[in-house]
PDB file of N, CA and C in Angstrom:
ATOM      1  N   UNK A   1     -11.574  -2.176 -34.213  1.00  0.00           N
ATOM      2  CA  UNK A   1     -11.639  -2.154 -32.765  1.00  0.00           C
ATOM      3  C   UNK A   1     -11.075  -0.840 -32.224  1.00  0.00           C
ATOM      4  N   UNK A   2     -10.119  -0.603 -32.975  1.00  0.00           N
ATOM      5  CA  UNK A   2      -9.325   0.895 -32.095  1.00  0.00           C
ATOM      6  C   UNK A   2     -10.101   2.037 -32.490  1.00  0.00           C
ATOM      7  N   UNK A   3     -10.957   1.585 -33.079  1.00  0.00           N
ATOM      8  CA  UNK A   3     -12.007   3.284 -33.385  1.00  0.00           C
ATOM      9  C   UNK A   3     -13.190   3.164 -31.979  1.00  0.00           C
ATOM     10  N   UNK A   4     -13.422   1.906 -31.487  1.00  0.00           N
ATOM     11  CA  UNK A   4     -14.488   1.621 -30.646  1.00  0.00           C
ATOM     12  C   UNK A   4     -14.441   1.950 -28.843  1.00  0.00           C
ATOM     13  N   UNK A   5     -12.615   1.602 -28.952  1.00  0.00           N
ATOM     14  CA  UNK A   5     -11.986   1.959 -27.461  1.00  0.00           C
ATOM     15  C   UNK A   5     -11.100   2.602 -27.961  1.00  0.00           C
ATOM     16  N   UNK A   6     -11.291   4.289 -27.002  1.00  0.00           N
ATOM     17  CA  UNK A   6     -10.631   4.958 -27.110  1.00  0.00           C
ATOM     18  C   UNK A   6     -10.141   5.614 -25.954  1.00  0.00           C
ATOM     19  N   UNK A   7      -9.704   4.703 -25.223  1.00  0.00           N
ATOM     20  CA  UNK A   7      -9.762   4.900 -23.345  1.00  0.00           C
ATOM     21  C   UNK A   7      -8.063   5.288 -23.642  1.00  0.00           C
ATOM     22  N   UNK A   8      -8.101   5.970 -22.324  1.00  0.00           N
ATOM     23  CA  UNK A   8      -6.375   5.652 -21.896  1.00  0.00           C
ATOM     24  C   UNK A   8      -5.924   5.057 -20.763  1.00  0.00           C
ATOM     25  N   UNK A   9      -4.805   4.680 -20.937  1.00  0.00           N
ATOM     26  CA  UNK A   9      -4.268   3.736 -19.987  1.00  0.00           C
ATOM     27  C   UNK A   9      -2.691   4.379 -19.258  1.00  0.00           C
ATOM     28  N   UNK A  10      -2.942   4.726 -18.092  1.00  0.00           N
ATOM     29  CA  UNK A  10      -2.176   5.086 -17.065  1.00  0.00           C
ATOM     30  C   UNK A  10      -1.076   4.294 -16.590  1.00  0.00           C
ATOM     31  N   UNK A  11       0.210   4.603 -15.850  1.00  0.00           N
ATOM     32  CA  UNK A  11       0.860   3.505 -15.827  1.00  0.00           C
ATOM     33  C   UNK A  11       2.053   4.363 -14.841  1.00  0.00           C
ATOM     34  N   UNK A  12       1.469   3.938 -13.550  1.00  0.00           N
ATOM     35  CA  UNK A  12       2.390   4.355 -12.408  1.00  0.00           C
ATOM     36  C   UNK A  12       4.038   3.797 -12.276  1.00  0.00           C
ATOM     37  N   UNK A  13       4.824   4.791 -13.011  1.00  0.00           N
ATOM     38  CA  UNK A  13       6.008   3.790 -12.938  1.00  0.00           C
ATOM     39  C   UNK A  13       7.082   4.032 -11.394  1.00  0.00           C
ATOM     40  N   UNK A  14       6.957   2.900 -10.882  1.00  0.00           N
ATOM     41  CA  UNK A  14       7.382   2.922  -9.568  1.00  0.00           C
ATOM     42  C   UNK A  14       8.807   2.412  -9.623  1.00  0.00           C
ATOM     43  N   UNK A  15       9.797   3.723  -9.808  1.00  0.00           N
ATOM     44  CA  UNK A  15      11.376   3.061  -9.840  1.00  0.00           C
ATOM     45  C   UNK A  15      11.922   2.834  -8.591  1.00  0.00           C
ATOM     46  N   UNK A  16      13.139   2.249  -8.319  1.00  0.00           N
ATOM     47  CA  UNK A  16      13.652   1.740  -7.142  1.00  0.00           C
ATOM     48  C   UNK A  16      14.139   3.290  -6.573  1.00  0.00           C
ATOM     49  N   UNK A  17      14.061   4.341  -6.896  1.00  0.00           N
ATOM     50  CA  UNK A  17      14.412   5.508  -6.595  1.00  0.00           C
ATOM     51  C   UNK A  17      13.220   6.181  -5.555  1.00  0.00           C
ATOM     52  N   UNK A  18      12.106   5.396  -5.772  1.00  0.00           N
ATOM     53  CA  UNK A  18      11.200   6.454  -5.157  1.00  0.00           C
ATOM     54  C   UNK A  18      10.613   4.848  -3.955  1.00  0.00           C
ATOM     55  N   UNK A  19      10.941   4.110  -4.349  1.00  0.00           N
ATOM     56  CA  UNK A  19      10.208   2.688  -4.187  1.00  0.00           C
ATOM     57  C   UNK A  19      11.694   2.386  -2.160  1.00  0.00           C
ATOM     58  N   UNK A  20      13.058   2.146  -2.630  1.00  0.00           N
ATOM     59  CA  UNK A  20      13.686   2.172  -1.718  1.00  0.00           C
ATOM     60  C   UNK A  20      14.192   3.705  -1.205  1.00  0.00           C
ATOM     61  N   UNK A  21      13.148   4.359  -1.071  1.00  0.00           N
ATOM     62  CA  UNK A  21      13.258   5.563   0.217  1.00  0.00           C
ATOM     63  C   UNK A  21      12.979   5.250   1.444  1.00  0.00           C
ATOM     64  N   UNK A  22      14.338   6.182   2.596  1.00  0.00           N
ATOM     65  CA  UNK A  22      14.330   5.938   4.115  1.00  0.00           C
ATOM     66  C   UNK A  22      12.847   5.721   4.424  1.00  0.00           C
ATOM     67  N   UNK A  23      12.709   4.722   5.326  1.00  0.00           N
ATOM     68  CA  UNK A  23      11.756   4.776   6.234  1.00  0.00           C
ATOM     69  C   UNK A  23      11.540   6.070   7.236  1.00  0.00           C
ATOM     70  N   UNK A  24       9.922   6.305   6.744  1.00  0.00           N
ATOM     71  CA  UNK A  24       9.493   7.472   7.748  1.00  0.00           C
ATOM     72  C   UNK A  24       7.979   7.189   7.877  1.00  0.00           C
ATOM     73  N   UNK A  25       7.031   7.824   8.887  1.00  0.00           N
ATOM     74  CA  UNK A  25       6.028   8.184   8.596  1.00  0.00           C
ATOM     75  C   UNK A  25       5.117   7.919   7.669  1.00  0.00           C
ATOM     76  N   UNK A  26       5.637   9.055   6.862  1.00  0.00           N
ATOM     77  CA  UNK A  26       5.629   9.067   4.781  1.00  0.00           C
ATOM     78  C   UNK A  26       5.302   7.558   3.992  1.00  0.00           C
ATOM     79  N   UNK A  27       7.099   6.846   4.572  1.00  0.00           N
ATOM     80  CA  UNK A  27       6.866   5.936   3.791  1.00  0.00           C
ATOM     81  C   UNK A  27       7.642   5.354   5.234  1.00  0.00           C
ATOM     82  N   UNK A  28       6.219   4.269   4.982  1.00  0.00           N
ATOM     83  CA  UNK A  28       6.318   3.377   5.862  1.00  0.00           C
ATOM     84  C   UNK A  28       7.088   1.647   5.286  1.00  0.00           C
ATOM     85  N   UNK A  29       7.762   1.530   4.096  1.00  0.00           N
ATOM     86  CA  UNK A  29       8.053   0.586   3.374  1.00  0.00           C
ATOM     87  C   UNK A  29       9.254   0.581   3.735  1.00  0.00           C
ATOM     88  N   UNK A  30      10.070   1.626   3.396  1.00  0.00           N
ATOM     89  CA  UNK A  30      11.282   1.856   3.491  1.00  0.00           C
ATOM     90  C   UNK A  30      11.776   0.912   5.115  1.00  0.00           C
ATOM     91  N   UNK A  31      10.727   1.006   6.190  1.00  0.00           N
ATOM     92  CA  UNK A  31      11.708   0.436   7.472  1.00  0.00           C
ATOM     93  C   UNK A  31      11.537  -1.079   7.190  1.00  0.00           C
ATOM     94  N   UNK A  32      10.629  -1.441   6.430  1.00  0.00           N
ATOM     95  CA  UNK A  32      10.702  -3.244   6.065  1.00  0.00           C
ATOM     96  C   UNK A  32      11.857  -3.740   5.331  1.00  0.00           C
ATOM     97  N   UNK A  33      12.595  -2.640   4.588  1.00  0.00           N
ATOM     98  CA  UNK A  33      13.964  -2.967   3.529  1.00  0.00           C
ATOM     99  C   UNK A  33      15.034  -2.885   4.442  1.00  0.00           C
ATOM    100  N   UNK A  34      14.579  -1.799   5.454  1.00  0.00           N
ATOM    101  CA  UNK A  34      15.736  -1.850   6.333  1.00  0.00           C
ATOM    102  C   UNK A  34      15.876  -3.035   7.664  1.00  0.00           C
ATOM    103  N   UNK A  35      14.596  -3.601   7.959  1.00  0.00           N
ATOM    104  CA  UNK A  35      14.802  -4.633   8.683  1.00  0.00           C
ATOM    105  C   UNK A  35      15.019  -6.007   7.964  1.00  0.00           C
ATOM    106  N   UNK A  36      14.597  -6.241   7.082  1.00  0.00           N
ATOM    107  CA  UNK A  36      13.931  -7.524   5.615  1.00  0.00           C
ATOM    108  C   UNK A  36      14.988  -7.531   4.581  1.00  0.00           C
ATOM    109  N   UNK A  37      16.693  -7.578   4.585  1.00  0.00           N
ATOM    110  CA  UNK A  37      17.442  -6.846   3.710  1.00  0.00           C
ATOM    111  C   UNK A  37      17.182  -7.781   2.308  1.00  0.00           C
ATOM    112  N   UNK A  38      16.766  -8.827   2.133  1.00  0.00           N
ATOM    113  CA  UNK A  38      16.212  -9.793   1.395  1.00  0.00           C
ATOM    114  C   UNK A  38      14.861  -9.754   0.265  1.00  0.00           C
ATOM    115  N   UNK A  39      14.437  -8.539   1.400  1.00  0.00           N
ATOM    116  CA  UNK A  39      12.888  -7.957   0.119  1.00  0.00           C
ATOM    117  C   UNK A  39      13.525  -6.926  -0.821  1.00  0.00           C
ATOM    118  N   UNK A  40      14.682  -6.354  -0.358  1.00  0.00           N
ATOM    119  CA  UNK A  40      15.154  -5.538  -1.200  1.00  0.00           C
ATOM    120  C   UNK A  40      15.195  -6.072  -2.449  1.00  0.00           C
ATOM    121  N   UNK A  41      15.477  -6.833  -2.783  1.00  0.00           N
ATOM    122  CA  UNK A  41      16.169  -8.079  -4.463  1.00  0.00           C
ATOM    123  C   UNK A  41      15.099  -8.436  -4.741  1.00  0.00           C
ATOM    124  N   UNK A  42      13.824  -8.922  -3.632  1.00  0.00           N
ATOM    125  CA  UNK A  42      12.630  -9.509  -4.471  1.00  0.00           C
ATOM    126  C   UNK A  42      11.682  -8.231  -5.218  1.00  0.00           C
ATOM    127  N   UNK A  43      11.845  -7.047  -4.573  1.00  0.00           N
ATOM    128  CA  UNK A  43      11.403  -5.920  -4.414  1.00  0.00           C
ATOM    129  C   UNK A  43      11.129  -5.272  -6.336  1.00  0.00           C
ATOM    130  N   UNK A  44      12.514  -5.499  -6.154  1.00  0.00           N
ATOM    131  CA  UNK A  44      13.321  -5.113  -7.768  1.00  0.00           C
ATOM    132  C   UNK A  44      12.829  -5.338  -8.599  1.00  0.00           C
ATOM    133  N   UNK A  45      12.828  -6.624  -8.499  1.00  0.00           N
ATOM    134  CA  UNK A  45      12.314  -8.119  -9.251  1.00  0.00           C
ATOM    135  C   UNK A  45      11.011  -7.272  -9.817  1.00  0.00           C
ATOM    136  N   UNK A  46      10.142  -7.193  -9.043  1.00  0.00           N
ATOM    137  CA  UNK A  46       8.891  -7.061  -9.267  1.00  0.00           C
ATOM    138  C   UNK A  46       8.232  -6.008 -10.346  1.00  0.00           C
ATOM    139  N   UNK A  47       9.140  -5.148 -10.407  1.00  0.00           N
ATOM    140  CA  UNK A  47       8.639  -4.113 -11.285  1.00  0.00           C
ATOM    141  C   UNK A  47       9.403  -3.937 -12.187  1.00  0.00           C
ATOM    142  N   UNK A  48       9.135  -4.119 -13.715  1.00  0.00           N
ATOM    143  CA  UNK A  48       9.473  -3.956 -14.724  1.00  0.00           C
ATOM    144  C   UNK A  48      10.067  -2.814 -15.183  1.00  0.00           C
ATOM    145  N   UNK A  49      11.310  -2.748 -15.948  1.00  0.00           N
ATOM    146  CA  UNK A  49      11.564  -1.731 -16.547  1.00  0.00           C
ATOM    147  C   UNK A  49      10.168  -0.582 -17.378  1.00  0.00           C
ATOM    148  N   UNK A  50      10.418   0.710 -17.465  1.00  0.00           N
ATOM    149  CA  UNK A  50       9.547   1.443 -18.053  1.00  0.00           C
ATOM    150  C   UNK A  50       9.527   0.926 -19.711  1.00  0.00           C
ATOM    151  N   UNK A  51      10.887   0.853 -20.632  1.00  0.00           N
ATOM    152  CA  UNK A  51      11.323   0.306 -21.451  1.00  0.00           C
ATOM    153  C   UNK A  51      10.472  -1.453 -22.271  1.00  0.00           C
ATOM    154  N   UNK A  52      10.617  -1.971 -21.162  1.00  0.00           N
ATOM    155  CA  UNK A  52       9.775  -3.259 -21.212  1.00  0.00           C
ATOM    156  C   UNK A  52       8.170  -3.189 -21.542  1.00  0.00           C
ATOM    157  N   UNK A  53       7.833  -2.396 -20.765  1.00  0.00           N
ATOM    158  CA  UNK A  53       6.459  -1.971 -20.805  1.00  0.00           C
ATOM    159  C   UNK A  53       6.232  -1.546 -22.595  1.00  0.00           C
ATOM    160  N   UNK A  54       6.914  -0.511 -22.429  1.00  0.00           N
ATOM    161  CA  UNK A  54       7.089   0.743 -23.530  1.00  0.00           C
ATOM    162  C   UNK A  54       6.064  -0.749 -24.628  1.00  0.00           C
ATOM    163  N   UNK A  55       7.160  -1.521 -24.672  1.00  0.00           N
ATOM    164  CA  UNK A  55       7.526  -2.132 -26.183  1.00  0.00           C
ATOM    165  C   UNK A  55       6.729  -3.511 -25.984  1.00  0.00           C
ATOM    166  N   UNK A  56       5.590  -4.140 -24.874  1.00  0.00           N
ATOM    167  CA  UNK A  56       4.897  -4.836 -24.752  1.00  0.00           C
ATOM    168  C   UNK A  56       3.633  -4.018 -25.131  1.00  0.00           C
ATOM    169  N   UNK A  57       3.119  -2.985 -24.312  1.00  0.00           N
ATOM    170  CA  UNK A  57       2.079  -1.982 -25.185  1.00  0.00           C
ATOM    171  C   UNK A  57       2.250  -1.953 -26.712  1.00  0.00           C
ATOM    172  N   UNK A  58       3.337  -1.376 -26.875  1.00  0.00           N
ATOM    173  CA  UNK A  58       3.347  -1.128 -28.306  1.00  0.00           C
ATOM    174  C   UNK A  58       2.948  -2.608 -29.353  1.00  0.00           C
ATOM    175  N   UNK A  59       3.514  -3.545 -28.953  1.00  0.00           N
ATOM    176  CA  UNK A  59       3.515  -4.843 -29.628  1.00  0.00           C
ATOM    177  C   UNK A  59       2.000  -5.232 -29.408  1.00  0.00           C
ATOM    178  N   UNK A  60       1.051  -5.318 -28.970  1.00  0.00           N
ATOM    179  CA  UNK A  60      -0.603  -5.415 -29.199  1.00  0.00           C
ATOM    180  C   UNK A  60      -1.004  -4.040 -29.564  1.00  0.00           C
ATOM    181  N   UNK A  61      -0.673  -3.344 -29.701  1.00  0.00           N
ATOM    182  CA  UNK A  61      -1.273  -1.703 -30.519  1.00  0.00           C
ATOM    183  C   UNK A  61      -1.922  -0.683 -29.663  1.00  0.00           C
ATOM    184  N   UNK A  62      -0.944  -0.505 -28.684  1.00  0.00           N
ATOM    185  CA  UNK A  62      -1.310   0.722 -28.249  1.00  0.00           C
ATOM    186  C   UNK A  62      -0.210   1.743 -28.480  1.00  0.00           C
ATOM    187  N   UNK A  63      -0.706   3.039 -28.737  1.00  0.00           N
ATOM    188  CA  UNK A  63      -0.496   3.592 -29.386  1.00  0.00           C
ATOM    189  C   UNK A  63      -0.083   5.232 -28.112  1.00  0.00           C
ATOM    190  N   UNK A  64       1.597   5.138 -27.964  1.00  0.00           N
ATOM    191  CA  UNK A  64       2.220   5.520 -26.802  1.00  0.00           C
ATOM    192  C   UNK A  64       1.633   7.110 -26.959  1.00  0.00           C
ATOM    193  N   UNK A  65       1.965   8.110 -25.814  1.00  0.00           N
ATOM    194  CA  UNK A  65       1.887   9.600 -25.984  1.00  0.00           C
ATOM    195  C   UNK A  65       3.134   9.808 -24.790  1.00  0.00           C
ATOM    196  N   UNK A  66       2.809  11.481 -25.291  1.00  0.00           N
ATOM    197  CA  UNK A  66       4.209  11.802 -24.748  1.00  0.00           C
ATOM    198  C   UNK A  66       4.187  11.412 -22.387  1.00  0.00           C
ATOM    199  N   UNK A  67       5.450  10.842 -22.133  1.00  0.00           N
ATOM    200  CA  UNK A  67       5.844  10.695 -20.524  1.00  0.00           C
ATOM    201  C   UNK A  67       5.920  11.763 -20.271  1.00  0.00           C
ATOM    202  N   UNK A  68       4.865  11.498 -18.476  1.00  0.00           N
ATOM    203  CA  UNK A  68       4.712  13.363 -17.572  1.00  0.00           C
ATOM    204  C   UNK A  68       5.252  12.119 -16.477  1.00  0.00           C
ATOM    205  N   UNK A  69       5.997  12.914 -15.890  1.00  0.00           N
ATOM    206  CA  UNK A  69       6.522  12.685 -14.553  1.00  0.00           C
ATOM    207  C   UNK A  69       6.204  13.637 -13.687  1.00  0.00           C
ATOM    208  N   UNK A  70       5.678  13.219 -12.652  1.00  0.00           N
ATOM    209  CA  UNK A  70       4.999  13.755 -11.296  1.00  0.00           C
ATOM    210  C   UNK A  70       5.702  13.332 -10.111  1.00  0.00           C
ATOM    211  N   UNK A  71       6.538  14.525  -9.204  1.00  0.00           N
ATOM    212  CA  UNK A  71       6.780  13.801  -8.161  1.00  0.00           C
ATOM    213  C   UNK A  71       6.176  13.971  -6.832  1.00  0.00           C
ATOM    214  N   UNK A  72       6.225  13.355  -6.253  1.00  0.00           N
ATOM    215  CA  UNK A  72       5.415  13.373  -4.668  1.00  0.00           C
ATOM    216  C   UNK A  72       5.957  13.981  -3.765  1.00  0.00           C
ATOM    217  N   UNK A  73       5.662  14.840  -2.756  1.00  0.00           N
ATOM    218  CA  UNK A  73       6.376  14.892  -1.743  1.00  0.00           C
ATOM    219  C   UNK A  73       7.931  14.892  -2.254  1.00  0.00           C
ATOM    220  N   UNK A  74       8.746  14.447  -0.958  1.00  0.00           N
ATOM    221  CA  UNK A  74      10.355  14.752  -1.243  1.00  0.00           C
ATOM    222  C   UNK A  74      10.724  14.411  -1.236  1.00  0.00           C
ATOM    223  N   UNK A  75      10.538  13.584  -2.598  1.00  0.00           N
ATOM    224  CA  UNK A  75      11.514  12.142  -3.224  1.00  0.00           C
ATOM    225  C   UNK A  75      12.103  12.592  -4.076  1.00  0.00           C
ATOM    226  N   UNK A  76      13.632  12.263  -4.450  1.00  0.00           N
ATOM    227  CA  UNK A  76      14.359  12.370  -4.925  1.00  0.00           C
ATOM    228  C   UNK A  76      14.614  12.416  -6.411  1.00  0.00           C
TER     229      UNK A  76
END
């Protein structure tokens, strides 16, 4: 099978670093954490460690390459 698909698979990792930034314009999310202080915790919740991932890919056979980090705009 792994000679047949030879696609790659992308994987936007959205940390709480770029995810709970001030509300602006930009990011319009940030003023829902600041009004909603409660989505903050469910927020978290939701997205998996990079780590977790890592080693669920790996465990059905995909077969990792080297992490590019890209940042947006003027996030931190």
């Amino acid at each position: 099978m792994e000679h047949l698909l030879r696609g790659v698979l992308l994987i936007w990792d959205r940390t709480p670093k770029y995810i709970f930034l001030p509300g602006s314009p930009e990011h319009m999310r940030g003023w829902f954490f600041d009004l909603f202080l409660q989505l903050a915790s469910f927020e978290r919740e939701r997205y998996p460690f990079y780590a977790t991932i890592k080693v669920a890919l790996m465990a059905v056979g995909f077969e990792l390459r080297p992490q590019t980090t890209i940042i947006l705009g003027d996030a931190p």
